[in-house]
N, C-alpha and C. Protein backbone atom coordinates (compact mmCIF):
# COMPACT_ATOMS: atom_id res chain seq x y z
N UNK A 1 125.08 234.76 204.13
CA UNK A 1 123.66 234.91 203.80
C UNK A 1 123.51 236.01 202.75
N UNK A 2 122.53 235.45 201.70
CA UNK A 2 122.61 236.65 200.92
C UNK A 2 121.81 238.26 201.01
N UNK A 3 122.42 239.15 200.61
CA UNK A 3 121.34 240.44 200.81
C UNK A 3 119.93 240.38 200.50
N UNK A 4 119.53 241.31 200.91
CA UNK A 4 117.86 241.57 200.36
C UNK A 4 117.62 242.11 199.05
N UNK A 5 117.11 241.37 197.97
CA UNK A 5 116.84 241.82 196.86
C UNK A 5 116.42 242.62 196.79
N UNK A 6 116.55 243.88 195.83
CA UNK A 6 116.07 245.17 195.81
C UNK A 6 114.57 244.86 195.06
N UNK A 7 113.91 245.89 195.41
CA UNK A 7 111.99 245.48 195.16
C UNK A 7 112.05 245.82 193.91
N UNK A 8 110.72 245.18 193.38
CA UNK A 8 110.97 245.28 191.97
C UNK A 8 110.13 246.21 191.12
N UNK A 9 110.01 247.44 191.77
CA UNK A 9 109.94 248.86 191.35
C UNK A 9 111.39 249.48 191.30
N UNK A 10 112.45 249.14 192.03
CA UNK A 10 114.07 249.75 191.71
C UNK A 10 113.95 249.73 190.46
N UNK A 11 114.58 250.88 189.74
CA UNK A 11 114.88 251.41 188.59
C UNK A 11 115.91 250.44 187.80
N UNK A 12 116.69 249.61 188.60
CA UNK A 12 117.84 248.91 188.16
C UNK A 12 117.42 247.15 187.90
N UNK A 13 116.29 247.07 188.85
CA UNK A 13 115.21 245.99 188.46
C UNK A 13 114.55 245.89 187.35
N UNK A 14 113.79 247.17 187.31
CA UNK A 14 112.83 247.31 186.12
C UNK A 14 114.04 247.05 184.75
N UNK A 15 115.06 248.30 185.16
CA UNK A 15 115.81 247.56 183.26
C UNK A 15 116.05 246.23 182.81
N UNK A 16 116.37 245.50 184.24
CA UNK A 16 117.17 244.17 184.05
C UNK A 16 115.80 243.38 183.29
N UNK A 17 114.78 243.79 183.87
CA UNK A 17 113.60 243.05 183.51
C UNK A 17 112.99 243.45 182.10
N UNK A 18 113.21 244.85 181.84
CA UNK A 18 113.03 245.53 180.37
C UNK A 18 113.68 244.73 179.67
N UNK A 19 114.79 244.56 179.85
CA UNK A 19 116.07 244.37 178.91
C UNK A 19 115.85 242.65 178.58
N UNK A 20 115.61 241.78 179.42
CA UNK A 20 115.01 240.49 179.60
C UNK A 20 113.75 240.31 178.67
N UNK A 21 113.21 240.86 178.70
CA UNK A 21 111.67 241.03 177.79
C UNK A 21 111.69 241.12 176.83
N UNK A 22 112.66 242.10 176.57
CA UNK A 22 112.85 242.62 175.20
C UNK A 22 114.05 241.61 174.47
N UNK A 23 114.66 240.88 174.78
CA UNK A 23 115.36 239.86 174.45
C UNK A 23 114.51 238.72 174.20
N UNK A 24 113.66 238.22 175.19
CA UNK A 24 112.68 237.56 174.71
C UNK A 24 111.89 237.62 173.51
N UNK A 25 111.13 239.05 173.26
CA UNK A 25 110.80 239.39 172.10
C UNK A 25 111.66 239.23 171.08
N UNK A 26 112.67 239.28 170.98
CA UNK A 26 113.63 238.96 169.40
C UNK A 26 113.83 237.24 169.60
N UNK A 27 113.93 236.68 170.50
CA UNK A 27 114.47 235.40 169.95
C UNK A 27 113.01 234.62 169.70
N UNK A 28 111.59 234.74 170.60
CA UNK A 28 110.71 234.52 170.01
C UNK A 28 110.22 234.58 168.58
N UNK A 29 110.45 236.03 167.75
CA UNK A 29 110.42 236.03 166.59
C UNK A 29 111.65 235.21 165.61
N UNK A 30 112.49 234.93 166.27
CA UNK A 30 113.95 234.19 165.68
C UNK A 30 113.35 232.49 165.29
N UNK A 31 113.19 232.32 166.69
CA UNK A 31 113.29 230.69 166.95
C UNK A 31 112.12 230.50 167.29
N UNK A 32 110.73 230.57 167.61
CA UNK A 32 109.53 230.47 167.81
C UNK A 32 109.36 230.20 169.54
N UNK A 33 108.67 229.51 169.97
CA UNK A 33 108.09 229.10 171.48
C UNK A 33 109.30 228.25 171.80
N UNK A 34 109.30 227.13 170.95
CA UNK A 34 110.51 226.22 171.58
C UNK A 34 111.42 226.04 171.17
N UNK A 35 111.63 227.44 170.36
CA UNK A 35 113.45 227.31 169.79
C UNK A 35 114.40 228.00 170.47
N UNK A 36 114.15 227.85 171.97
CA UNK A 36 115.30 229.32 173.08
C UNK A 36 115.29 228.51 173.86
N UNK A 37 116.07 229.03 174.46
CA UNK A 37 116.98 228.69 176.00
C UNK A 37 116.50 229.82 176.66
N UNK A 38 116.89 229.53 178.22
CA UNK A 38 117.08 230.68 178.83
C UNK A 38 118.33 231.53 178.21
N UNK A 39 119.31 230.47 178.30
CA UNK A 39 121.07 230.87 177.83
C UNK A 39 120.54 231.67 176.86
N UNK A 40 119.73 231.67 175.62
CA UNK A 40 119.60 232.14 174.28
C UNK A 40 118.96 233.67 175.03
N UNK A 41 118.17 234.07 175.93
CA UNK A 41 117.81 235.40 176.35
C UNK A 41 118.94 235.63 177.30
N UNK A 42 119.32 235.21 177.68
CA UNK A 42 120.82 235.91 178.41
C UNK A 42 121.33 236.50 177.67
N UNK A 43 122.20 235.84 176.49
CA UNK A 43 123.18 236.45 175.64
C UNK A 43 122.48 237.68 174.91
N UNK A 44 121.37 236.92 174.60
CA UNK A 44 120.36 238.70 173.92
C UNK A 44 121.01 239.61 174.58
N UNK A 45 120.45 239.77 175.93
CA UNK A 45 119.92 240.89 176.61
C UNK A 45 121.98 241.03 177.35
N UNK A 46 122.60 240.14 177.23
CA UNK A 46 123.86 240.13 177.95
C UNK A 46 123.85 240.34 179.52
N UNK A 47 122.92 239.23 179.70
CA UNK A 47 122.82 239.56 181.78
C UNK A 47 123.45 237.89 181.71
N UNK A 48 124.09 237.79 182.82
CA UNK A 48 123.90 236.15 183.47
C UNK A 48 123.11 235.51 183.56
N UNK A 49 123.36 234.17 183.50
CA UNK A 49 122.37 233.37 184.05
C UNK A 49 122.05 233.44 185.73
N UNK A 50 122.88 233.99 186.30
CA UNK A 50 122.36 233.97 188.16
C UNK A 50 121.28 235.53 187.66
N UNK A 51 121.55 236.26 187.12
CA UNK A 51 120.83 237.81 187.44
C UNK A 51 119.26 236.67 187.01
N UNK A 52 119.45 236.09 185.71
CA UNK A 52 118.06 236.09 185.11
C UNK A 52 117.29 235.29 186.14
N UNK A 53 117.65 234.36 187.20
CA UNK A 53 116.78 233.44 188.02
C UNK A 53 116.83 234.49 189.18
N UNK A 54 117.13 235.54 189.17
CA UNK A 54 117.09 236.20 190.69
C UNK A 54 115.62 236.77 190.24
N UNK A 55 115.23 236.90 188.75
CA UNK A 55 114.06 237.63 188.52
C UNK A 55 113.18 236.92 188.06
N UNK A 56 113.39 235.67 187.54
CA UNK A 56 112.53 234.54 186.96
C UNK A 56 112.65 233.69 187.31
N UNK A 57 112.34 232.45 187.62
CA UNK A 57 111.79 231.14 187.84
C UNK A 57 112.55 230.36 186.53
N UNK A 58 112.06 230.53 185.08
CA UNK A 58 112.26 229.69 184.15
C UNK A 58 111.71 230.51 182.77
N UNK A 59 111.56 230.01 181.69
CA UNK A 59 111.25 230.59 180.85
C UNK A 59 110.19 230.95 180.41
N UNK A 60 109.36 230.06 180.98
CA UNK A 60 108.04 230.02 180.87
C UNK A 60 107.76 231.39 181.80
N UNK A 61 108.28 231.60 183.28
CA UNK A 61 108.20 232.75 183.91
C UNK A 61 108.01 233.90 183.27
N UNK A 62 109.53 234.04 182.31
CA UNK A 62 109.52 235.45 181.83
C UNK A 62 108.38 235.62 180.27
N UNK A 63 107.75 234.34 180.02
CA UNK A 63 106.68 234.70 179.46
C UNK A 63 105.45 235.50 179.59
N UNK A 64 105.23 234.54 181.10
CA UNK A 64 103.95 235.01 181.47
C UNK A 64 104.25 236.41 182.05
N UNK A 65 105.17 236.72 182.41
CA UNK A 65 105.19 238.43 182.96
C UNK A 65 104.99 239.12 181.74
N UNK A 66 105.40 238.39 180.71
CA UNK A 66 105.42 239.73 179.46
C UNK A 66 103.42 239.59 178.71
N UNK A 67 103.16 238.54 179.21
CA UNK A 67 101.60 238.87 179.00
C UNK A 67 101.13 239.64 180.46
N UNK A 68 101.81 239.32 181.42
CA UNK A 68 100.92 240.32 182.24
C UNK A 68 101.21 241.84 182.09
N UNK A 69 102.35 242.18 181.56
CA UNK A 69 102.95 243.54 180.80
C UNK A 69 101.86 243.75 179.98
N UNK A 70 101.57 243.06 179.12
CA UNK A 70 100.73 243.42 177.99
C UNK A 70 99.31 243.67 178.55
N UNK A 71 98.67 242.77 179.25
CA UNK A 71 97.57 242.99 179.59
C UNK A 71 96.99 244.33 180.45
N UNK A 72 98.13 244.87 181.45
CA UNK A 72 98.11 246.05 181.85
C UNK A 72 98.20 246.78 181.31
N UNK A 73 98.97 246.81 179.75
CA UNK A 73 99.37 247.96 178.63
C UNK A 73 97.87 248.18 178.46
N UNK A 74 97.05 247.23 177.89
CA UNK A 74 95.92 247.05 177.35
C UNK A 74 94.79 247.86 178.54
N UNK A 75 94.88 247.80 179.68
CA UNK A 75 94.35 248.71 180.56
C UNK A 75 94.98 250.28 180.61
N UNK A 76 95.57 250.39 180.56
CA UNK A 76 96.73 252.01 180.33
C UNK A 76 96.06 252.51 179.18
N UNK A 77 95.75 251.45 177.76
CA UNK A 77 95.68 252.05 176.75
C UNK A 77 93.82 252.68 176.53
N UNK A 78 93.29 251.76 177.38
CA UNK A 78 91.91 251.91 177.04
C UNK A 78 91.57 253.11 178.12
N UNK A 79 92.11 253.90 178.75
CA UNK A 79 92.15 254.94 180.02
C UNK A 79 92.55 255.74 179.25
N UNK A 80 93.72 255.88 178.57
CA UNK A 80 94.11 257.15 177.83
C UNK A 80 93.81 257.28 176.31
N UNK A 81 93.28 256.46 175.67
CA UNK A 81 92.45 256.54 174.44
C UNK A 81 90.95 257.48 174.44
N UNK A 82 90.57 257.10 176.17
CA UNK A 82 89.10 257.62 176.23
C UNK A 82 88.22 256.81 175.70
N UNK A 83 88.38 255.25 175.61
CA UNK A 83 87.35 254.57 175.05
C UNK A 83 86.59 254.32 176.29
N UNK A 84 85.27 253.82 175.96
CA UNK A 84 84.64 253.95 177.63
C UNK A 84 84.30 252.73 177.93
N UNK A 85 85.07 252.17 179.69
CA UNK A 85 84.92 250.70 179.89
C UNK A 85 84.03 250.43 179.96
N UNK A 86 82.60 251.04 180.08
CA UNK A 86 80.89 250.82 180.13
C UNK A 86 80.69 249.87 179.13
N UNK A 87 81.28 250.17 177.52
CA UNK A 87 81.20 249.26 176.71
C UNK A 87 81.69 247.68 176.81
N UNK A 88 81.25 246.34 176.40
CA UNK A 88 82.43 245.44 176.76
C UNK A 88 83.47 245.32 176.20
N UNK A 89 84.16 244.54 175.96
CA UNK A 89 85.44 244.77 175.32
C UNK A 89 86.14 245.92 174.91
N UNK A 90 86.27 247.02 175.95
CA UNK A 90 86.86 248.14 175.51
C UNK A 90 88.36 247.80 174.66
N UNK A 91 89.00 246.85 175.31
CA UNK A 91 90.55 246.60 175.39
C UNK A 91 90.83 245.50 173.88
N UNK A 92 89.26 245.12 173.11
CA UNK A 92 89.68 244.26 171.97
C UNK A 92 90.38 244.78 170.69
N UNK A 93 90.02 246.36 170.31
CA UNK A 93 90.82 246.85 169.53
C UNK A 93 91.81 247.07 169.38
N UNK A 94 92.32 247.54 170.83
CA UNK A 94 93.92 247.30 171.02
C UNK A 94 94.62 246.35 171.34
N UNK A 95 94.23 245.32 171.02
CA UNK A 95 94.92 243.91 171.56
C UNK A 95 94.96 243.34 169.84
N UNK A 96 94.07 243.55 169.16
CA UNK A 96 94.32 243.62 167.58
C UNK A 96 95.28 244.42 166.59
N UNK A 97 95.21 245.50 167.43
CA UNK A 97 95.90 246.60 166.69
C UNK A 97 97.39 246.00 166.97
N UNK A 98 98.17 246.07 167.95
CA UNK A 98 99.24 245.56 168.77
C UNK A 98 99.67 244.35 167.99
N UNK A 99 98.67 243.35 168.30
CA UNK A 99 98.84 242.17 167.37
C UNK A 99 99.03 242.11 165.56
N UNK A 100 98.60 243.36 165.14
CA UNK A 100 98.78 243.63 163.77
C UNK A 100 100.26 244.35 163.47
N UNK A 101 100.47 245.22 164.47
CA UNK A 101 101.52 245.81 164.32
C UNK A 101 103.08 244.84 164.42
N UNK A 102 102.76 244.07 165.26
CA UNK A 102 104.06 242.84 165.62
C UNK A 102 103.44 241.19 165.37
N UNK A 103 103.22 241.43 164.04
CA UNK A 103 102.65 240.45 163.50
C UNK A 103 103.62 239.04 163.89
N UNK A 104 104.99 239.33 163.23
CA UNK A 104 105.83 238.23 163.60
C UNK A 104 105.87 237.16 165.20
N UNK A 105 105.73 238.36 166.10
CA UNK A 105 105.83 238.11 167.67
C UNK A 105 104.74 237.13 167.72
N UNK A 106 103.36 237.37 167.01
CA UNK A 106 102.39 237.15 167.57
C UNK A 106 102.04 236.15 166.86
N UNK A 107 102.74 235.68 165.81
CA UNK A 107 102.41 234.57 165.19
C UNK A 107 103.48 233.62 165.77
N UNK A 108 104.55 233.96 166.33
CA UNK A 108 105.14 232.63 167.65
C UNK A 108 104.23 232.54 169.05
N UNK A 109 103.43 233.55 169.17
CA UNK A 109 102.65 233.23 170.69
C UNK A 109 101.54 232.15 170.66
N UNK A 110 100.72 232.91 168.83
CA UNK A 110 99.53 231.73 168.83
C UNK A 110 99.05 231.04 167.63
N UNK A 111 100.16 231.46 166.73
CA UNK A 111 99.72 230.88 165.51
C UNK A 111 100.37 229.37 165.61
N UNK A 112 100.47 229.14 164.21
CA UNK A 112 100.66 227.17 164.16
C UNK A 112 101.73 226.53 164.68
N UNK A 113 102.97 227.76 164.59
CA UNK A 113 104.29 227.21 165.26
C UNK A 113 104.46 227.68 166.86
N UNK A 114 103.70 228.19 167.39
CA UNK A 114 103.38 228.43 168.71
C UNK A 114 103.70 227.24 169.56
N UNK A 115 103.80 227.09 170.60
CA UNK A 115 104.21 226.02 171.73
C UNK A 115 102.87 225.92 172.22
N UNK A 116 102.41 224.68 172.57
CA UNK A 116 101.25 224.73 173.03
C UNK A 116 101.04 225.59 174.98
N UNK A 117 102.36 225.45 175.39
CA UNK A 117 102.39 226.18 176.86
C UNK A 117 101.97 227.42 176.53
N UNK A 118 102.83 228.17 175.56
CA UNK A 118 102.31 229.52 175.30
C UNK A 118 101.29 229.77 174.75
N UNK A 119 100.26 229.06 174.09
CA UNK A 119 99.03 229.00 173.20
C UNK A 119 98.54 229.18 174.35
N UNK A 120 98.63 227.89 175.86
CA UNK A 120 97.37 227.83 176.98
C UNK A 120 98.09 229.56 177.67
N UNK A 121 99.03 229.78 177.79
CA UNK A 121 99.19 230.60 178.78
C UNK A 121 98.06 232.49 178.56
N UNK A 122 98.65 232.42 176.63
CA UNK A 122 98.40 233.29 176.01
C UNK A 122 96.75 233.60 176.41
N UNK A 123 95.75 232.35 176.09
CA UNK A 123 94.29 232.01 175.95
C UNK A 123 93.69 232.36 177.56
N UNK A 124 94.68 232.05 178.64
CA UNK A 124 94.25 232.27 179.94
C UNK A 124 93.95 233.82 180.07
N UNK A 125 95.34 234.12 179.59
CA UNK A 125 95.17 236.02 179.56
C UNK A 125 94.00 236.80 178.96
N UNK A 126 93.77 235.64 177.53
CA UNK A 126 92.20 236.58 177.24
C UNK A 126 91.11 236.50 177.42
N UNK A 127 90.77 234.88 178.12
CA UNK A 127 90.24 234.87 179.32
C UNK A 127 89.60 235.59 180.27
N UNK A 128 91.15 235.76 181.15
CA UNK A 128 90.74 236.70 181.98
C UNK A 128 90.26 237.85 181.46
N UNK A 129 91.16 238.35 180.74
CA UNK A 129 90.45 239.79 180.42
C UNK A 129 88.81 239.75 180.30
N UNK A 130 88.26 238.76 179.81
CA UNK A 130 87.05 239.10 179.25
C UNK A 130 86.02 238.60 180.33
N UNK A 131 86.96 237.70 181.05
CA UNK A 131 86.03 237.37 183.20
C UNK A 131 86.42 239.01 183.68
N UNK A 132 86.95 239.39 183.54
CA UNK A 132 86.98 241.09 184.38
C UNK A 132 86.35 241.86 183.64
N UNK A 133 86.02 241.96 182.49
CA UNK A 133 85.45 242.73 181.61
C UNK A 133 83.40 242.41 181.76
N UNK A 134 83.57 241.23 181.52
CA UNK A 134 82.38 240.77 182.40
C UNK A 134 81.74 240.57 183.68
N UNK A 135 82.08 240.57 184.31
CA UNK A 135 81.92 240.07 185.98
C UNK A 135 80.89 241.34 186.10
N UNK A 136 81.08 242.58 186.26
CA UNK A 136 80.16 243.52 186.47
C UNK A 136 79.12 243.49 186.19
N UNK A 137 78.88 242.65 184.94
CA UNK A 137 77.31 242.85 183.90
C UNK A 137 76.68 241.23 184.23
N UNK A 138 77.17 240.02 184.31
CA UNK A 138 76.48 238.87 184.50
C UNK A 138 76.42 238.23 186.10
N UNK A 139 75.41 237.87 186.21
CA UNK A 139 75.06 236.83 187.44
C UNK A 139 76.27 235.66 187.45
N UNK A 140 76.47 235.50 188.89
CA UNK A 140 77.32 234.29 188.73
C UNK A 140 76.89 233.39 188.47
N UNK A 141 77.38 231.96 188.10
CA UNK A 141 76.72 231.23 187.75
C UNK A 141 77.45 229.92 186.88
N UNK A 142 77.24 228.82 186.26
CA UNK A 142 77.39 228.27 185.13
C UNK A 142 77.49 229.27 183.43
N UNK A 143 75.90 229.56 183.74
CA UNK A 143 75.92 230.08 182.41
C UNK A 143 76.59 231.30 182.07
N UNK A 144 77.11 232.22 183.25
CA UNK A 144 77.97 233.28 182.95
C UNK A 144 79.47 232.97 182.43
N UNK A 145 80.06 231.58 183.45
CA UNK A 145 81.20 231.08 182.79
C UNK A 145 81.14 230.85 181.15
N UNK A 146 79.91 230.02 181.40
CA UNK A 146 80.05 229.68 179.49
C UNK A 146 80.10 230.94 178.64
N UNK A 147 79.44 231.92 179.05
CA UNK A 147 79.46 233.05 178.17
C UNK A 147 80.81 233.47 178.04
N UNK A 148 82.04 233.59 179.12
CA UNK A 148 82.88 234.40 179.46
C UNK A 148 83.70 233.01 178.16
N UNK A 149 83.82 231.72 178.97
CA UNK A 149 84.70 231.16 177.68
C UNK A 149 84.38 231.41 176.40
N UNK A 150 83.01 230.97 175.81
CA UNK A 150 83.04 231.61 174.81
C UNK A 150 83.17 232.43 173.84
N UNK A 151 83.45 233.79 174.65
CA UNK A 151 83.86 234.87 174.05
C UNK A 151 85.57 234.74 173.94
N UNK A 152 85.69 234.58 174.73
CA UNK A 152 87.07 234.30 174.91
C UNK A 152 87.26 233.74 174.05
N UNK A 153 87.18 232.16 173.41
CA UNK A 153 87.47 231.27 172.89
C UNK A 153 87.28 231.70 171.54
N UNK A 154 86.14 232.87 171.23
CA UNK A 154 85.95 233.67 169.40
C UNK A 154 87.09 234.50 169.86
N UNK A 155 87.37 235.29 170.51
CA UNK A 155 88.04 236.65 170.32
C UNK A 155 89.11 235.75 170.40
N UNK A 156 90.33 234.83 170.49
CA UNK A 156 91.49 234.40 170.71
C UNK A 156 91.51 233.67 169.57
N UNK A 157 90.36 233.10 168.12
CA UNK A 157 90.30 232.39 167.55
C UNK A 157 90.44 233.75 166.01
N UNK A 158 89.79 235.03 166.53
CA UNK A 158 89.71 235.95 165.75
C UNK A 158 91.24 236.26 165.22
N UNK A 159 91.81 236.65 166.53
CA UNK A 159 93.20 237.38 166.69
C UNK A 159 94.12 236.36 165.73
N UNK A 160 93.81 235.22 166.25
CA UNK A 160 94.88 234.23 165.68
C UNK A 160 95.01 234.17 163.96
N UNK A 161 93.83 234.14 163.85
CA UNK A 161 92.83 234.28 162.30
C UNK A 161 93.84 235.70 161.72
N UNK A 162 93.09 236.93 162.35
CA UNK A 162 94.26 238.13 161.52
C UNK A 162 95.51 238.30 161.54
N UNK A 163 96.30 237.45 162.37
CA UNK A 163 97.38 237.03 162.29
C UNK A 163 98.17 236.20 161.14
N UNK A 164 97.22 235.44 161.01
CA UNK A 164 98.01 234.32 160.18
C UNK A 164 97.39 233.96 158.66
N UNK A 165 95.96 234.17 158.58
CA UNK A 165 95.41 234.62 157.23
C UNK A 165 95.66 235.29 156.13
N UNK A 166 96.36 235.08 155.19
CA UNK A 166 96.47 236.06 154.38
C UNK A 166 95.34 236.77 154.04
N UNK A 167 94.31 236.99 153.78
CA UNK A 167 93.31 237.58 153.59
C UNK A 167 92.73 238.29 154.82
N UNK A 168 93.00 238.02 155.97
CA UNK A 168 92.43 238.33 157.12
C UNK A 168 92.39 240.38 156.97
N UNK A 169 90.90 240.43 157.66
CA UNK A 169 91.00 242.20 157.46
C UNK A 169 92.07 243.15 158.68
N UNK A 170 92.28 244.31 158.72
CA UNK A 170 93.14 244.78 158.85
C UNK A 170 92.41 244.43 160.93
N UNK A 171 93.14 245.09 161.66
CA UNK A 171 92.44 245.04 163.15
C UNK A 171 90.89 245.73 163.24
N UNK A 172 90.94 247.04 162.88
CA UNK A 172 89.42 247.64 162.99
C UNK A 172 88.23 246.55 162.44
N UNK A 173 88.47 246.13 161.05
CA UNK A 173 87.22 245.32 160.65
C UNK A 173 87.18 244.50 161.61
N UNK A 174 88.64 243.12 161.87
CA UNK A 174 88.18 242.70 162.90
C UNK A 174 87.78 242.54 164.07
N UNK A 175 88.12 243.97 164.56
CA UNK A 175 87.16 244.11 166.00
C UNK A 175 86.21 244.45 165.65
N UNK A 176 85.64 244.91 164.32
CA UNK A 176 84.22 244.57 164.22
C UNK A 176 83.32 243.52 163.78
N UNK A 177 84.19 242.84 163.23
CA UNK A 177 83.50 241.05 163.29
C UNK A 177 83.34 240.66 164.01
N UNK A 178 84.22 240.72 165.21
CA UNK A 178 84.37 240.17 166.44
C UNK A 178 83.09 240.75 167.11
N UNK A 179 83.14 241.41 167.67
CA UNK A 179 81.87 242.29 168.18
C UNK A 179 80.42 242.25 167.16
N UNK A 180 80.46 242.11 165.92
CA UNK A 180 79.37 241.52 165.27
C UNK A 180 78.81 240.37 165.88
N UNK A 181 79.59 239.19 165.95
CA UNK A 181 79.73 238.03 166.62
C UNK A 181 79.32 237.63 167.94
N UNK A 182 79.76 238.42 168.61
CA UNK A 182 79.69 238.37 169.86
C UNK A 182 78.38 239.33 170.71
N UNK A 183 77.53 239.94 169.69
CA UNK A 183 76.43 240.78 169.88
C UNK A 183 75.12 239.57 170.59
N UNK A 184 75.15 238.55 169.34
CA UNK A 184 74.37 237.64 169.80
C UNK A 184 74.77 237.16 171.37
N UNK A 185 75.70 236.77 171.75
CA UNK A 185 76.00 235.96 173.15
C UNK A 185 75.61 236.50 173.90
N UNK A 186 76.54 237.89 174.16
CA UNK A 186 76.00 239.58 174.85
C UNK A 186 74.47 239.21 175.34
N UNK A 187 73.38 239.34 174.26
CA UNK A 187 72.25 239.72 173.98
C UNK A 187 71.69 238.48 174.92
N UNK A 188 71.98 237.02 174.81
CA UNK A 188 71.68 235.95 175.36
C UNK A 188 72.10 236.07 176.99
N UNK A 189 73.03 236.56 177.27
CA UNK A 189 73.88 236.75 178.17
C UNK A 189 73.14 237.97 179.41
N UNK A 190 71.85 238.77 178.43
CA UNK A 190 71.42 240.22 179.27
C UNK A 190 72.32 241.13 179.13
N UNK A 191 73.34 241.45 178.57
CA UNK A 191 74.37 242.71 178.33
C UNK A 191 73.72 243.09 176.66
N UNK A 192 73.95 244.33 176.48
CA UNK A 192 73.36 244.95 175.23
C UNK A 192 75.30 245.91 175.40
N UNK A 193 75.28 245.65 173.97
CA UNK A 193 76.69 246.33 173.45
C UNK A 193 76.25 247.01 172.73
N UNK A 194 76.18 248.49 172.50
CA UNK A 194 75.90 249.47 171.10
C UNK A 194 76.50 249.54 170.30
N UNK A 195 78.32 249.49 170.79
CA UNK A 195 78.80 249.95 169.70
C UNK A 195 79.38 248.86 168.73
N UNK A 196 78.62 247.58 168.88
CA UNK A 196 79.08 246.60 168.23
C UNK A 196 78.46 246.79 166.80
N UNK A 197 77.32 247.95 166.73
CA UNK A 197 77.48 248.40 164.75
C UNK A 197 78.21 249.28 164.30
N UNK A 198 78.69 249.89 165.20
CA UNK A 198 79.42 251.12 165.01
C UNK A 198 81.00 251.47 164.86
N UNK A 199 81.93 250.14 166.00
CA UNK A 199 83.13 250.21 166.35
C UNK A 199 84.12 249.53 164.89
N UNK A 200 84.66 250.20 164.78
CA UNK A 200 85.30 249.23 163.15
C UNK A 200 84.77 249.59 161.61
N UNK A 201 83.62 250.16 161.46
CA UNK A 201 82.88 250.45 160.56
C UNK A 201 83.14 252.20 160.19
């Protein structure tokens, strides 16, 4: 019978899983969504194939952990920036900025050569973010969903846009387009955003 897997706060977990991620990240930028193997992040990262299923499921697995990595980054970052979650979208500037900085990565997650698994997986994440970001300020309802996709559906249409546009403005303008944009819905919605003249400008 086999031992008890060590929890996955162990220090020797977390690397295997660092090291996994971060292998992911290079062959994503290499070969896009559907140009890897698992085998192809093994050899990256130089673990086995038994270590990598003791921590993942499949490939798709070690995707979605690395958006749930990110999405918590994106909470870490908006706490120690001092931006204030009162506002909505505290977490859109840095999810632009990030995305500007690893342009390559992020044009295999959602631009044209993207996999459509990772396009839906990616879109769920900002999603959510923006159902947790909301939930406090709207009534439940129909029309709160529609608001929440909608935003979602501009801000994931934005990102993709400064990604892959040559002309597209740097992250700040577009988190202030974005939030230009999204002032009206807000406003329809009963939430009032202030710093949507202010943030980016």
């Amino acid at each position: 019978m086999a031992g008890k897997l060590p929890a996955k706060d162990d220090r020797r977990v977390q690397r295997t899983r660092r090291s996994l991620r971060e292998a992911l990240v290079a062959v994503l930028i290499e070969r896009g969504c559907e140009g890897f193997s698992v085998q192809d992040v093994c050899d990256r990262a130089d673990i086995g194939r038994s270590t990598f299923y003791t921590h993942f499921a499949d490939k798709e697995d070690l995707v979605q952990g690395g958006l749930e990595d990110l999405r918590a980054e994106l909470r870490a970052q908006v706490l120690a920036t001092g931006a204030d979650p009162e506002h909505p979208f505290a977490y859109s500037r840095g999810l632009l900025e990030h995305a500007h900085e690893q342009q390559r990565l992020f044009r295999a997650l959602v631009g044209k050569k993207s996999g459509q698994l990772v396009q839906k997986m990616f879109r769920q994440m900002v999603l959510d973010l923006v159902r947790e970001d909301l939930a406090p300020r709207l009534a439940a309802g129909p029309r709160s969903e529609a608001a929440v996709a909608f935003l979602a559906g501009g801000f994931f249409e934005i990102l993709t846009w400064s990604v892959e546009a040559k002309n597209a403005p740097g992250p700040q303008d577009a988190d202030g387009i974005f939030r230009e944009f999204a002032a009206p819905v807000l406003a329809a919605a009963g939430i009032s955003d202030t710093s949507a003249r202010t943030r980016g400008r």
